[in-house]
PDB file of N, CA and C in Angstrom:
ATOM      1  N   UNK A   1      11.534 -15.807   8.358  1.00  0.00           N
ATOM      2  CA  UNK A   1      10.831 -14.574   8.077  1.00  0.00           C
ATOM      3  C   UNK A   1      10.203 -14.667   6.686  1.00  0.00           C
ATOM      4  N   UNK A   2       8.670 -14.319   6.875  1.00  0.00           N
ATOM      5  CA  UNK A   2       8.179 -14.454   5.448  1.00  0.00           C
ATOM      6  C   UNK A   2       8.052 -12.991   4.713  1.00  0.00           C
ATOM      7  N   UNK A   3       7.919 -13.578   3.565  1.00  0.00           N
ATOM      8  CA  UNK A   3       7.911 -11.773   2.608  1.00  0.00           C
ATOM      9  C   UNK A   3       6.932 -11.772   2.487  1.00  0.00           C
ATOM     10  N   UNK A   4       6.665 -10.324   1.522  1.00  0.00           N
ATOM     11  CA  UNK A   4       5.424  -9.586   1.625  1.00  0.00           C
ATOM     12  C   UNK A   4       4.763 -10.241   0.390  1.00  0.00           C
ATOM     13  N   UNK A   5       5.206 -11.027  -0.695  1.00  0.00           N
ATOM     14  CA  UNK A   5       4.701 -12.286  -1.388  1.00  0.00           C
ATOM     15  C   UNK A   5       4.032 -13.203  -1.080  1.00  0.00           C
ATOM     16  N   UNK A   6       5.032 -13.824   0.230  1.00  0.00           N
ATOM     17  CA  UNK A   6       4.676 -15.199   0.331  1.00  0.00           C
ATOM     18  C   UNK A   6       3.038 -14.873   1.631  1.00  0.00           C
ATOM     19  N   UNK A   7       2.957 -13.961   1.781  1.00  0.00           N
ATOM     20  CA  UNK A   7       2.009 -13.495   2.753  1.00  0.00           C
ATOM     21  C   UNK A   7       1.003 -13.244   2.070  1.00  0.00           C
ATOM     22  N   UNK A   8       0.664 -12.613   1.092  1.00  0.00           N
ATOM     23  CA  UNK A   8       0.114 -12.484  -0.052  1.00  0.00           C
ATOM     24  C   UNK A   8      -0.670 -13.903  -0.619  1.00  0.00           C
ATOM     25  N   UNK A   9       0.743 -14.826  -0.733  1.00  0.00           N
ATOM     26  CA  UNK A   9       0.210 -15.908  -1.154  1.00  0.00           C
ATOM     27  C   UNK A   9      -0.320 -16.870  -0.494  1.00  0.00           C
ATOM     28  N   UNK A  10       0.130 -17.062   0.764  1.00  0.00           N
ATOM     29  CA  UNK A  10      -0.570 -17.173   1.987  1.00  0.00           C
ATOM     30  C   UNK A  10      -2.102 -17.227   1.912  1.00  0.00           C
ATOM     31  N   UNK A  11      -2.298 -15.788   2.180  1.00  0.00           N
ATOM     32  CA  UNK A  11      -3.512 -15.256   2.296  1.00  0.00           C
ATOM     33  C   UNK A  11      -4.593 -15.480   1.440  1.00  0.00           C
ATOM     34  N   UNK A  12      -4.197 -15.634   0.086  1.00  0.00           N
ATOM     35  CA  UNK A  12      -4.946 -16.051  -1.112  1.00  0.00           C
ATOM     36  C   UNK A  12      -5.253 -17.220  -1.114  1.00  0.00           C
ATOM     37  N   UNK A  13      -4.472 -18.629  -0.947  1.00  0.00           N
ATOM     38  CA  UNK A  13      -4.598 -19.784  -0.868  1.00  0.00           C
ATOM     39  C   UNK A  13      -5.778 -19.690   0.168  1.00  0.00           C
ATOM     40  N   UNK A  14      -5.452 -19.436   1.015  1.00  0.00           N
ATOM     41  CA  UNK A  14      -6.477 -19.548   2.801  1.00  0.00           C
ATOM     42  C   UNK A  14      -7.762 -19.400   2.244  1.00  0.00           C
ATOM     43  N   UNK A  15      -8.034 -18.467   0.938  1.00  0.00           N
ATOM     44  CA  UNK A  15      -9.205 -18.727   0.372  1.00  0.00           C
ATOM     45  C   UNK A  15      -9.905 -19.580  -0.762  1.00  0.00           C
ATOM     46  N   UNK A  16      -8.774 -20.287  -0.703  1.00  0.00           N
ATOM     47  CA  UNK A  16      -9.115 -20.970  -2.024  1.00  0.00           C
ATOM     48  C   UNK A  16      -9.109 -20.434  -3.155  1.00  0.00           C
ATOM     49  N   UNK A  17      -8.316 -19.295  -3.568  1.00  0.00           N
ATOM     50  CA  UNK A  17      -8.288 -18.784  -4.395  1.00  0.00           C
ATOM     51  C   UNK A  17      -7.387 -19.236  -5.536  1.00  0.00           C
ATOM     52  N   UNK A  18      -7.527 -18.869  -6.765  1.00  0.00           N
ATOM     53  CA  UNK A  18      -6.694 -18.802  -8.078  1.00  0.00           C
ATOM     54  C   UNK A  18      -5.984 -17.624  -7.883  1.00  0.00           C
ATOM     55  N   UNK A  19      -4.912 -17.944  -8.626  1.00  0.00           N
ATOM     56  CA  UNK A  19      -3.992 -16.003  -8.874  1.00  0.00           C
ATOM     57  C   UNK A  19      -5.118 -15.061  -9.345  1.00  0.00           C
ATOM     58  N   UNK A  20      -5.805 -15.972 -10.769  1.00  0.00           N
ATOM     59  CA  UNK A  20      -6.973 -15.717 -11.778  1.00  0.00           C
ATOM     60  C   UNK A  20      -8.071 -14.854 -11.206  1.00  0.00           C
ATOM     61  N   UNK A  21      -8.694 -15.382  -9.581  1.00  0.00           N
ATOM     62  CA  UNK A  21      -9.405 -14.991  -8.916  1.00  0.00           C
ATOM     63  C   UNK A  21      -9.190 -13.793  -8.190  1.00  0.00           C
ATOM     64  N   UNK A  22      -8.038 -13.714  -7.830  1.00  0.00           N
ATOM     65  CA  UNK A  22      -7.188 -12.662  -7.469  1.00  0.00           C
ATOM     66  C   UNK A  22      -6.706 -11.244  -8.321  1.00  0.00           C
ATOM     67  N   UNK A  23      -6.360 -12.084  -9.359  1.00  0.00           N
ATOM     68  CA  UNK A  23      -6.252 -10.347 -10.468  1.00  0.00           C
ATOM     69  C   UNK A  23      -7.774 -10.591 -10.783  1.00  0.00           C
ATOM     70  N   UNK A  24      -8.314 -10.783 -10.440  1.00  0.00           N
ATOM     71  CA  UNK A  24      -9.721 -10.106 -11.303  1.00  0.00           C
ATOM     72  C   UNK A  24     -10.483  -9.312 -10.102  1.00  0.00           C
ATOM     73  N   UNK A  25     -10.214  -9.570  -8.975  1.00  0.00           N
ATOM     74  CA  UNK A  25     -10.663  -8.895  -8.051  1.00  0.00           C
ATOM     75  C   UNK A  25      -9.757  -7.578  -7.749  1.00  0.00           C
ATOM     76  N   UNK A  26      -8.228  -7.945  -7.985  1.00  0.00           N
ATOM     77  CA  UNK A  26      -7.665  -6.527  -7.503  1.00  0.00           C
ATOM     78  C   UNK A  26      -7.489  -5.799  -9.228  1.00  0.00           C
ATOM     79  N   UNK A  27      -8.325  -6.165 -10.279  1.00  0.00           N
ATOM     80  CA  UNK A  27      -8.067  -5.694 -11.518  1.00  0.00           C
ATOM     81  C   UNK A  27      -7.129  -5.221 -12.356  1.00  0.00           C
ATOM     82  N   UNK A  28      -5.718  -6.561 -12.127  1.00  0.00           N
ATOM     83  CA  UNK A  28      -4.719  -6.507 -12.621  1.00  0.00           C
ATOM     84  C   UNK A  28      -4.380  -8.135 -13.306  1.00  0.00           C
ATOM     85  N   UNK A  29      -3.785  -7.766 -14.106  1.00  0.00           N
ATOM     86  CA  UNK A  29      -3.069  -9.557 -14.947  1.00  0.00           C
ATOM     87  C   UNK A  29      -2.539 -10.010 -13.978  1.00  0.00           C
ATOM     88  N   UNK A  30      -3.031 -11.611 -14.251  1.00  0.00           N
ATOM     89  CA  UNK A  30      -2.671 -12.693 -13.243  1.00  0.00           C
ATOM     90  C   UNK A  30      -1.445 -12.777 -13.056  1.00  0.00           C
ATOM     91  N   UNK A  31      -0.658 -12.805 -14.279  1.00  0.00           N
ATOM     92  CA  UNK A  31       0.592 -12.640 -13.843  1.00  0.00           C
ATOM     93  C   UNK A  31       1.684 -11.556 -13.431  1.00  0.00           C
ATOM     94  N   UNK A  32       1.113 -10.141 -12.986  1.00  0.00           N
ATOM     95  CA  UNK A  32       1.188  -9.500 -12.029  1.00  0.00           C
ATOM     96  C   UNK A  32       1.179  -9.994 -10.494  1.00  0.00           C
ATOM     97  N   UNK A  33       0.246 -10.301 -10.346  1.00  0.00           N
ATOM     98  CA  UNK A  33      -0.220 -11.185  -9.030  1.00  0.00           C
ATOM     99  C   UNK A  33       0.846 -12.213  -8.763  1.00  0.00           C
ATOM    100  N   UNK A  34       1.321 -13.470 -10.343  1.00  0.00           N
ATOM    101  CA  UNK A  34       2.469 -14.098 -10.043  1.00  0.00           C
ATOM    102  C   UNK A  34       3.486 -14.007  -9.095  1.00  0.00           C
ATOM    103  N   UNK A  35       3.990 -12.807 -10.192  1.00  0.00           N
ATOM    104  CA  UNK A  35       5.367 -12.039  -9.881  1.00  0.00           C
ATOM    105  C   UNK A  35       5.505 -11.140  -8.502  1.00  0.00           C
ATOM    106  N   UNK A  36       4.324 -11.047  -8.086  1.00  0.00           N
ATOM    107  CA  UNK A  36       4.213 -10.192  -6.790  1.00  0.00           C
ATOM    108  C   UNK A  36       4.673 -11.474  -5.512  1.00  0.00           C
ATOM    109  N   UNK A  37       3.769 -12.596  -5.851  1.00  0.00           N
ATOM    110  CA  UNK A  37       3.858 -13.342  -4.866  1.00  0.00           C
ATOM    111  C   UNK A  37       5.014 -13.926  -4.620  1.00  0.00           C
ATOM    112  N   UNK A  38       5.359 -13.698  -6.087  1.00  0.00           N
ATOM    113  CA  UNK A  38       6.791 -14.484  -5.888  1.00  0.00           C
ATOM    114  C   UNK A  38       8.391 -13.226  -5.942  1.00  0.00           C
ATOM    115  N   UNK A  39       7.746 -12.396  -5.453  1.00  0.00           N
ATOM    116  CA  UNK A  39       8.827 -11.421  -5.128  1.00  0.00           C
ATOM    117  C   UNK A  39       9.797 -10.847  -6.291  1.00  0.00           C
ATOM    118  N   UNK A  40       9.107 -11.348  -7.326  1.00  0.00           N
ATOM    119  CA  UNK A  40      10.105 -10.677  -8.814  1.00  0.00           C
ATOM    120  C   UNK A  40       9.918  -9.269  -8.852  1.00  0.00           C
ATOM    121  N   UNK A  41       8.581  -9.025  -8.594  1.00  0.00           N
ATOM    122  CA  UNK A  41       8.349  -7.454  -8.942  1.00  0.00           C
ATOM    123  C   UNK A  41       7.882  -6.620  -7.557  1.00  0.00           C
ATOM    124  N   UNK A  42       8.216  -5.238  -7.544  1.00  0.00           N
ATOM    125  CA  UNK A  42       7.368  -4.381  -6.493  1.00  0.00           C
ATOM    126  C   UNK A  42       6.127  -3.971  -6.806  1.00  0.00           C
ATOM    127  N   UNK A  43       5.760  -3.297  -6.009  1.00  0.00           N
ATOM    128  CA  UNK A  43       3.871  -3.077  -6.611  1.00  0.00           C
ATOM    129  C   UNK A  43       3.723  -1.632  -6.592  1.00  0.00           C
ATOM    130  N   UNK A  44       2.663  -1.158  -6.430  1.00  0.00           N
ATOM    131  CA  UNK A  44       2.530   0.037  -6.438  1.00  0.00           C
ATOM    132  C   UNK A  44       1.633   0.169  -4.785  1.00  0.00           C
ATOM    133  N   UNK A  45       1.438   1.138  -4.578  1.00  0.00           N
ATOM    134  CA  UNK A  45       0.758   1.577  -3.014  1.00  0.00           C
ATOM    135  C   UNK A  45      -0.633   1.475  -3.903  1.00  0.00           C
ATOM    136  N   UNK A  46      -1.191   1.510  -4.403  1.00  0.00           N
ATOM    137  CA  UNK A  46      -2.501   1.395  -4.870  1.00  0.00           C
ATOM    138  C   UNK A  46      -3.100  -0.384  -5.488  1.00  0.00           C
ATOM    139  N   UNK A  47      -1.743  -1.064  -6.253  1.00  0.00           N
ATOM    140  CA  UNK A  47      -2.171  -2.256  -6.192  1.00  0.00           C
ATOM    141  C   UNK A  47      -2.355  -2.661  -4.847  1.00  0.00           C
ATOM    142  N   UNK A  48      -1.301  -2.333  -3.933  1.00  0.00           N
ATOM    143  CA  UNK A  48      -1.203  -3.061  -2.501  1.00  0.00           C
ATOM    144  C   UNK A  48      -2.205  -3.193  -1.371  1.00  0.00           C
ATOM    145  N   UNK A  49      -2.925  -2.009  -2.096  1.00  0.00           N
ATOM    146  CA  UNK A  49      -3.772  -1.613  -1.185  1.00  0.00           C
ATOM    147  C   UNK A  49      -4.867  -2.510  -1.403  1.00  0.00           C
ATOM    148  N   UNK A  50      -5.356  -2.423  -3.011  1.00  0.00           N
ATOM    149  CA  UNK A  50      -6.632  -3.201  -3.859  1.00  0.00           C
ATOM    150  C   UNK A  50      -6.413  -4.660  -3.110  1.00  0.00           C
ATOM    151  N   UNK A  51      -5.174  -5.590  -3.307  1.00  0.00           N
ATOM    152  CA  UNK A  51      -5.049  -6.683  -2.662  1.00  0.00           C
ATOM    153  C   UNK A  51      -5.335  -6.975  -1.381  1.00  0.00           C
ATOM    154  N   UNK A  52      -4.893  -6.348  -0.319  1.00  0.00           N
ATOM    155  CA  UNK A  52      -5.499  -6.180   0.858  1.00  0.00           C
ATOM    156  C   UNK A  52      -6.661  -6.054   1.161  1.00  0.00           C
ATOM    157  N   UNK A  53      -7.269  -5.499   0.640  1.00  0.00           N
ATOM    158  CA  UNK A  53      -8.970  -4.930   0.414  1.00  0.00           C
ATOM    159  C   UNK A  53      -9.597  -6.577   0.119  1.00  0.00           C
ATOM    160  N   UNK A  54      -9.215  -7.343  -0.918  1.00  0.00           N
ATOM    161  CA  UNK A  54     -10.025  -8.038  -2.147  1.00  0.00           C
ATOM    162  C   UNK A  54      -9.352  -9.385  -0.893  1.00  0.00           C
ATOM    163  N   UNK A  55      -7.973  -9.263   0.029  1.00  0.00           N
ATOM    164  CA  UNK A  55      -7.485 -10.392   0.880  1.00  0.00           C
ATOM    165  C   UNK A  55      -8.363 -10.282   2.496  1.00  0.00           C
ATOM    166  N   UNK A  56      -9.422  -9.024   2.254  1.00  0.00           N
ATOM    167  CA  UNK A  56     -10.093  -8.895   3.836  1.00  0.00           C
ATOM    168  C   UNK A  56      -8.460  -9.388   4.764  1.00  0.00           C
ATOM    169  N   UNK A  57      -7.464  -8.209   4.483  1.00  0.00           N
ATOM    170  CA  UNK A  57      -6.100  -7.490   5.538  1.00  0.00           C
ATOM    171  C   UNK A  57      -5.904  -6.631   5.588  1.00  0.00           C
ATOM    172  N   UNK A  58      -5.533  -6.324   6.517  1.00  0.00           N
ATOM    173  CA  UNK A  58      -4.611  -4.627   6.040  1.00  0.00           C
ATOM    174  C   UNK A  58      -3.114  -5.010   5.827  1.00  0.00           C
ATOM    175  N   UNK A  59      -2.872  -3.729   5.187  1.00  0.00           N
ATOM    176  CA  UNK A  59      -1.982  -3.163   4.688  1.00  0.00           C
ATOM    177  C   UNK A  59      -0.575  -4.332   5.804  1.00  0.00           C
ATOM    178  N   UNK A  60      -1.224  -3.003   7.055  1.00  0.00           N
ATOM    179  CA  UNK A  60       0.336  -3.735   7.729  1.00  0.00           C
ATOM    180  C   UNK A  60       0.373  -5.416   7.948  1.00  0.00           C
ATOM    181  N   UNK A  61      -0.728  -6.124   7.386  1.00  0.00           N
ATOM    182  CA  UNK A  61      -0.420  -7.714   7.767  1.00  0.00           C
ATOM    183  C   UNK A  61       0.275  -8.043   6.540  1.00  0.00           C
ATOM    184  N   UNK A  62      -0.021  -7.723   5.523  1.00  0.00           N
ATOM    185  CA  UNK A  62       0.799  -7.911   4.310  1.00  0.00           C
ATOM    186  C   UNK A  62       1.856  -7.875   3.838  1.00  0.00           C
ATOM    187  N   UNK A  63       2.426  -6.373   5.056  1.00  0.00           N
ATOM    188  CA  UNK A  63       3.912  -5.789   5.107  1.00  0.00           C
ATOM    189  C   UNK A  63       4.532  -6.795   6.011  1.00  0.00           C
ATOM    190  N   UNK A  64       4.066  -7.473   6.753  1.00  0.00           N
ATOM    191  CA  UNK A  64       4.509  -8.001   8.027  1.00  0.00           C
ATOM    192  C   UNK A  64       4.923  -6.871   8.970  1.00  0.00           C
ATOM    193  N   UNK A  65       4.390  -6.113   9.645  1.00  0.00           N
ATOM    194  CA  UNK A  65       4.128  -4.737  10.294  1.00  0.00           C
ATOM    195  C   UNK A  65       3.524  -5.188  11.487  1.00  0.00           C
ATOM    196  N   UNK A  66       3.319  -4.735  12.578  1.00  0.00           N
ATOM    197  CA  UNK A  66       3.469  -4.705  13.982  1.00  0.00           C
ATOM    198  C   UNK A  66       1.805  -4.066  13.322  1.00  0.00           C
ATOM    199  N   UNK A  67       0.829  -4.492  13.871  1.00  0.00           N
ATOM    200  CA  UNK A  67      -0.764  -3.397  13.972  1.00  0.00           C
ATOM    201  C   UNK A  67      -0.861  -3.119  14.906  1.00  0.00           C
ATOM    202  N   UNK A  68       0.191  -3.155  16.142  1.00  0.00           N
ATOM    203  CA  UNK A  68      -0.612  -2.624  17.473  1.00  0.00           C
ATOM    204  C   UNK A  68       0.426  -1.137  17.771  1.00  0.00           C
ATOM    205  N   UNK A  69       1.073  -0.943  16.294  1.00  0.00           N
ATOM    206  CA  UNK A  69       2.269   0.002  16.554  1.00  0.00           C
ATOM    207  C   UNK A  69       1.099   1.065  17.233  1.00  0.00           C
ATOM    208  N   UNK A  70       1.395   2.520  17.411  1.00  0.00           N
ATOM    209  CA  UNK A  70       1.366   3.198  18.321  1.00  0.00           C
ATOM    210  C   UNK A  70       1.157   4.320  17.142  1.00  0.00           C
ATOM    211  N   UNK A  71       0.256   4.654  16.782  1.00  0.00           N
ATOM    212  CA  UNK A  71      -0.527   5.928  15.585  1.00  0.00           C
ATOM    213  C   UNK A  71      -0.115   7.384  15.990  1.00  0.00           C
ATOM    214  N   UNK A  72       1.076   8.431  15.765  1.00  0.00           N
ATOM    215  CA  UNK A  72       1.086   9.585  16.091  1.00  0.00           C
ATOM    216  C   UNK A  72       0.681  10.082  15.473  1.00  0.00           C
ATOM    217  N   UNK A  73      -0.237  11.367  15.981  1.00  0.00           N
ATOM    218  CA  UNK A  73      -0.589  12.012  15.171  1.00  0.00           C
ATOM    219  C   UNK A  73       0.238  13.069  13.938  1.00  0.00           C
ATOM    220  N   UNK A  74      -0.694  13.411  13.106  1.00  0.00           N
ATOM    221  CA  UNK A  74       0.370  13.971  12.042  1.00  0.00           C
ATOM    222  C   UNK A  74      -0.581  15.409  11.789  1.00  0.00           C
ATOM    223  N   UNK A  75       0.287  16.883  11.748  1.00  0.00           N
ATOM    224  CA  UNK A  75      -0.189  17.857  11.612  1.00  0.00           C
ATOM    225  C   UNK A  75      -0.092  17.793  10.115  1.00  0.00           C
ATOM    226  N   UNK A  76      -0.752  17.734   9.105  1.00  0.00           N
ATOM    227  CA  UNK A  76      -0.843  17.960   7.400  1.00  0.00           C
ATOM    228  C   UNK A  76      -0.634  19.481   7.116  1.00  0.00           C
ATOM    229  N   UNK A  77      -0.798  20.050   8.098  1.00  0.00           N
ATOM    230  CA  UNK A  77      -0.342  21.840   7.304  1.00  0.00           C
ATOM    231  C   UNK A  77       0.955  21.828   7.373  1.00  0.00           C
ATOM    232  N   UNK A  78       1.874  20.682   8.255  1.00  0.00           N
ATOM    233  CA  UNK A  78       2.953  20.966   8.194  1.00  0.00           C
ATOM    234  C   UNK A  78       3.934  19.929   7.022  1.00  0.00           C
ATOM    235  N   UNK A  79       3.360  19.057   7.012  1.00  0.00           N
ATOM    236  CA  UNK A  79       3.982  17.639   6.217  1.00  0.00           C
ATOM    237  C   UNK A  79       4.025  18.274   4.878  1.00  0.00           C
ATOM    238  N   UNK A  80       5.328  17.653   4.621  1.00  0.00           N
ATOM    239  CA  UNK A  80       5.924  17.730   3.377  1.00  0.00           C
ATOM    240  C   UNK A  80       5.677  16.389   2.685  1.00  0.00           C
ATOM    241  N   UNK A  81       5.858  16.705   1.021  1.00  0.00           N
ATOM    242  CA  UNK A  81       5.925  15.354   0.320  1.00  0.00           C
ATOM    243  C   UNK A  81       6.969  14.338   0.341  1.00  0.00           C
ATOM    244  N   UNK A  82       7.992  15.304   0.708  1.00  0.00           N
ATOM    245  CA  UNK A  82       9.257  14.335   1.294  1.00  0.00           C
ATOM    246  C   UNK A  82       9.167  13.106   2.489  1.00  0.00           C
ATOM    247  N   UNK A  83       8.347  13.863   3.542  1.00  0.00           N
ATOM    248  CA  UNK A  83       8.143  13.133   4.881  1.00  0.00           C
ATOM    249  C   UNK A  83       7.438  11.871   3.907  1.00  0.00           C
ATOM    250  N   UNK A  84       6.295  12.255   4.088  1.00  0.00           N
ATOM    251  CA  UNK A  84       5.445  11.202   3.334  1.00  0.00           C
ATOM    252  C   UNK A  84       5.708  10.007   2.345  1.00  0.00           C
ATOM    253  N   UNK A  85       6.366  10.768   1.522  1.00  0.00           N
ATOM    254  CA  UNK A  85       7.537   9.590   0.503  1.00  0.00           C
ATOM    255  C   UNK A  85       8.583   8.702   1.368  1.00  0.00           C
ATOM    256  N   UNK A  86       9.251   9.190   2.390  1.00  0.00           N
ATOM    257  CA  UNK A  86      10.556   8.647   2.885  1.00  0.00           C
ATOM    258  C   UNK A  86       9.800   7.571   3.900  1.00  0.00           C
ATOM    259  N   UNK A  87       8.292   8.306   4.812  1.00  0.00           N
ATOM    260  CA  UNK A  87       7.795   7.314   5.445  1.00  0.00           C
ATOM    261  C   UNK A  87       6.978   5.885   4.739  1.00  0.00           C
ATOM    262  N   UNK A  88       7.130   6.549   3.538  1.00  0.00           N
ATOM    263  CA  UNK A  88       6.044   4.783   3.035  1.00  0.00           C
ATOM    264  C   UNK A  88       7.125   4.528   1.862  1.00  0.00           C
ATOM    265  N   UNK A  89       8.496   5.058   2.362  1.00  0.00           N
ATOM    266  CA  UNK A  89       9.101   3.652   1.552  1.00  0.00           C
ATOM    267  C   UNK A  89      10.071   3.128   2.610  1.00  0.00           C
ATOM    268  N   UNK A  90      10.047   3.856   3.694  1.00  0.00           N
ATOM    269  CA  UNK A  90      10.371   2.894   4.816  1.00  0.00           C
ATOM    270  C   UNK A  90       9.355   1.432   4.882  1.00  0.00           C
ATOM    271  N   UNK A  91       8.107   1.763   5.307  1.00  0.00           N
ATOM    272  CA  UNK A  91       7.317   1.016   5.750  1.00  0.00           C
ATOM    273  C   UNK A  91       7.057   0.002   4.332  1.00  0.00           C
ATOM    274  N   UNK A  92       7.380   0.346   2.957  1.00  0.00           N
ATOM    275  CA  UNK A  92       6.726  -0.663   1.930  1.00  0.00           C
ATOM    276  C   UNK A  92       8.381  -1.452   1.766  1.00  0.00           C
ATOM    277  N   UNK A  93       9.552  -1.013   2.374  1.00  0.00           N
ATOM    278  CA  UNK A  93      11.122  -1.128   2.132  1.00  0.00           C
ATOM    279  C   UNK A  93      11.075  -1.378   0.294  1.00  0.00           C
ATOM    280  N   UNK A  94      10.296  -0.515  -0.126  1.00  0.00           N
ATOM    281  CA  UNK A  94      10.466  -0.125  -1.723  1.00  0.00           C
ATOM    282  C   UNK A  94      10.385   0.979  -1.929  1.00  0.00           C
ATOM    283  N   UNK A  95      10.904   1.464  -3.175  1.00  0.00           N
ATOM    284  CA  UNK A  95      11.252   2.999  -3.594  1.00  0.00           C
ATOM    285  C   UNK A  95       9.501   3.398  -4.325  1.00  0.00           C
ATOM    286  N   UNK A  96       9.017   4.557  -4.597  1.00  0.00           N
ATOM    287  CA  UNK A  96       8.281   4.614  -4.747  1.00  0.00           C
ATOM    288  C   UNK A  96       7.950   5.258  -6.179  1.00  0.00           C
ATOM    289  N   UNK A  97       7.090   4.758  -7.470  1.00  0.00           N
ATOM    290  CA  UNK A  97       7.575   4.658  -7.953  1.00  0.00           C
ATOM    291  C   UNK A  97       6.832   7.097  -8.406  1.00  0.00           C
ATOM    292  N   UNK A  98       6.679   7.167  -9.621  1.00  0.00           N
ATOM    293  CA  UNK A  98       6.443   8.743 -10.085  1.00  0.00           C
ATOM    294  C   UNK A  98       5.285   8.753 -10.352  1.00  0.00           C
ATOM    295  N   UNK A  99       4.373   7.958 -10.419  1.00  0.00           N
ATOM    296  CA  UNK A  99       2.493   7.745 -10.841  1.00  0.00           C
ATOM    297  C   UNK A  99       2.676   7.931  -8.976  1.00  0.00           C
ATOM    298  N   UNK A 100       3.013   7.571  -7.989  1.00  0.00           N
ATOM    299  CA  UNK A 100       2.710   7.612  -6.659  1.00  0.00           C
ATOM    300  C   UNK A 100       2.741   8.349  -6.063  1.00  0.00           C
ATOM    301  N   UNK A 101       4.120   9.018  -6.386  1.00  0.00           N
ATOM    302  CA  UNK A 101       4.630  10.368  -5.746  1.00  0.00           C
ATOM    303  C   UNK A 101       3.594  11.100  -6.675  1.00  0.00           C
ATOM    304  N   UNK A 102       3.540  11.553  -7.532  1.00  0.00           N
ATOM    305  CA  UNK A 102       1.938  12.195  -8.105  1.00  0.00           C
ATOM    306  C   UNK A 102       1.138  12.058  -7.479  1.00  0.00           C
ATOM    307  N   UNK A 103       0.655  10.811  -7.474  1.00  0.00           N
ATOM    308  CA  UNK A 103      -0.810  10.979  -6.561  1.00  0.00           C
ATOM    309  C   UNK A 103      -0.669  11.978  -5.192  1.00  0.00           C
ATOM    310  N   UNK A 104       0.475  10.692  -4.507  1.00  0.00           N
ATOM    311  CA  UNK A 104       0.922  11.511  -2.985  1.00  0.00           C
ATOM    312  C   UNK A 104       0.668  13.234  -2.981  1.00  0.00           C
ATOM    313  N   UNK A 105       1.319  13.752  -3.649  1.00  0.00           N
ATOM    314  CA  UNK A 105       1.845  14.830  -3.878  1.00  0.00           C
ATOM    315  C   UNK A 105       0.140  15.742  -4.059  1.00  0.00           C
ATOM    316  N   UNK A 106      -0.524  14.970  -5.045  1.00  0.00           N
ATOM    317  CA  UNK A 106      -2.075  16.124  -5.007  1.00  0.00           C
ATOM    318  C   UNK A 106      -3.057  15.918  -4.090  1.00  0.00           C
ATOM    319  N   UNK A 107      -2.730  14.675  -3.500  1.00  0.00           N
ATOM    320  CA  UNK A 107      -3.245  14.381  -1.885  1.00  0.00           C
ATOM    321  C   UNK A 107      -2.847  15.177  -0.766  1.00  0.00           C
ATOM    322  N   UNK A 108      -1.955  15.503  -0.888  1.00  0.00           N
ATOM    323  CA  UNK A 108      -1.531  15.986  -0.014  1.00  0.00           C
ATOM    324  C   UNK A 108      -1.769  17.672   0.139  1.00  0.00           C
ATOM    325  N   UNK A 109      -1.250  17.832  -1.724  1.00  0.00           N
ATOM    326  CA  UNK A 109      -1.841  19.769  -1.600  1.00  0.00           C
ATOM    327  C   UNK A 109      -3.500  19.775  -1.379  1.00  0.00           C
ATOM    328  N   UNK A 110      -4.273  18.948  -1.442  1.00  0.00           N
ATOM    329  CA  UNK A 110      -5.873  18.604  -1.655  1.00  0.00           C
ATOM    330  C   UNK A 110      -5.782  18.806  -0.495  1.00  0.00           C
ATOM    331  N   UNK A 111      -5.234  18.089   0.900  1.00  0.00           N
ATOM    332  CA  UNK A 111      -5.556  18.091   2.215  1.00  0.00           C
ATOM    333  C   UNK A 111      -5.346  19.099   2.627  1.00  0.00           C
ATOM    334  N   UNK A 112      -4.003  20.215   2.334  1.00  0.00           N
ATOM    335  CA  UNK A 112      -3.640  21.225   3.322  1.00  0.00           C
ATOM    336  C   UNK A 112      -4.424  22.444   2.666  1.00  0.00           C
ATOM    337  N   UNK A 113      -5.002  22.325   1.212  1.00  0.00           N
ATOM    338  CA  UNK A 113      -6.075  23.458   1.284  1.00  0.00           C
ATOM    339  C   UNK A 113      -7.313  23.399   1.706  1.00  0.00           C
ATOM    340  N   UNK A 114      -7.654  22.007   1.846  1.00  0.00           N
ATOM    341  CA  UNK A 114      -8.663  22.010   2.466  1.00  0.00           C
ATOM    342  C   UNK A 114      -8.591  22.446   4.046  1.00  0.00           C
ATOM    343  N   UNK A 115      -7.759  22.108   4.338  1.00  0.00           N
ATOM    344  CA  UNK A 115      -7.178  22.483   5.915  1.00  0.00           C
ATOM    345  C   UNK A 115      -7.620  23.726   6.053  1.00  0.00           C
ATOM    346  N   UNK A 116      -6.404  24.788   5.536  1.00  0.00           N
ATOM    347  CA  UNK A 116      -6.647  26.482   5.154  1.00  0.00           C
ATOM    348  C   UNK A 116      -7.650  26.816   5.181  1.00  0.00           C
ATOM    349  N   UNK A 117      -8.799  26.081   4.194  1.00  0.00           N
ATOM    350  CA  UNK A 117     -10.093  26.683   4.132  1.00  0.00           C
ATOM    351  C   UNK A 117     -10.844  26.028   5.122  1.00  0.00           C
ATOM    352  N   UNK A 118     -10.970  24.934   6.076  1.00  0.00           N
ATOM    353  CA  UNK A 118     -11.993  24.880   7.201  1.00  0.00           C
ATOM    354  C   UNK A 118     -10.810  24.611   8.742  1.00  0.00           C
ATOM    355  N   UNK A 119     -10.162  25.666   9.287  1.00  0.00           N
ATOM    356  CA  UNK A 119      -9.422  26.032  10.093  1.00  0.00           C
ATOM    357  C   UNK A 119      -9.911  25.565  11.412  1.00  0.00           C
ATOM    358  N   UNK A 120      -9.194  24.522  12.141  1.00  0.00           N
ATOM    359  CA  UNK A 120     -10.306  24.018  13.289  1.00  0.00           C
ATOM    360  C   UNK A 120      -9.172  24.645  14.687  1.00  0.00           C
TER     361      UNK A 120
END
């Protein structure tokens, strides 16, 4: 079973890439990128994402994640920040860190007033 590093690193090599080439595209120090690949450090849901983006993957190939899982839908007037937190640190099997849950958190009040105000 490979980690979400070595997939990473994987993926980067496949392009011929440098780490170098890599933090400059997901606009973080190379040796960020290192330590990621090599499983010293966790990332954030926003580096993870930039990498994926800059690795042409998604998310779930990176996680080693099933893509043909089965998408339920999600009512947002009802979701809590809890749900949301507990589901993407299931799926990242990392804790998440307080810059995230922030974001999460005004994403989320952003969506359900927008909701309120265009009522479908």
């Amino acid at each position: 079973m490979t980690t979400t590093g070595e997939r990473i690193r994987k993926l980067r090599e496949d392009k011929g890439w440098s780490l170098r080439t890599l933090a400059t595209k997901v606009d973080v120090n190379y040796k960020t990128i290192y330590r990621i690949e090599r499983d010293e450090t966790s990332t954030t849901v926003d580096i993870l994402s930039r990498i994926a983006k800059a690795l042409d993957a998604t998310i779930c190939a990176i996680l080693g994640e099933d893509e043909n899982t089965t998408i339920v839908p999600v009512d947002f007037r009802t979701l809590t920040i809890s749900d949301v937190v507990k589901t993407l640190e299931e799926i990242t099997r990392q804790p998440l860190d307080a810059k995230d849950k922030t974001m999460l958190r005004h994403i989320l009040e952003w969506t359900q007033q927008n909701l309120s105000d265009n009522p479908e």
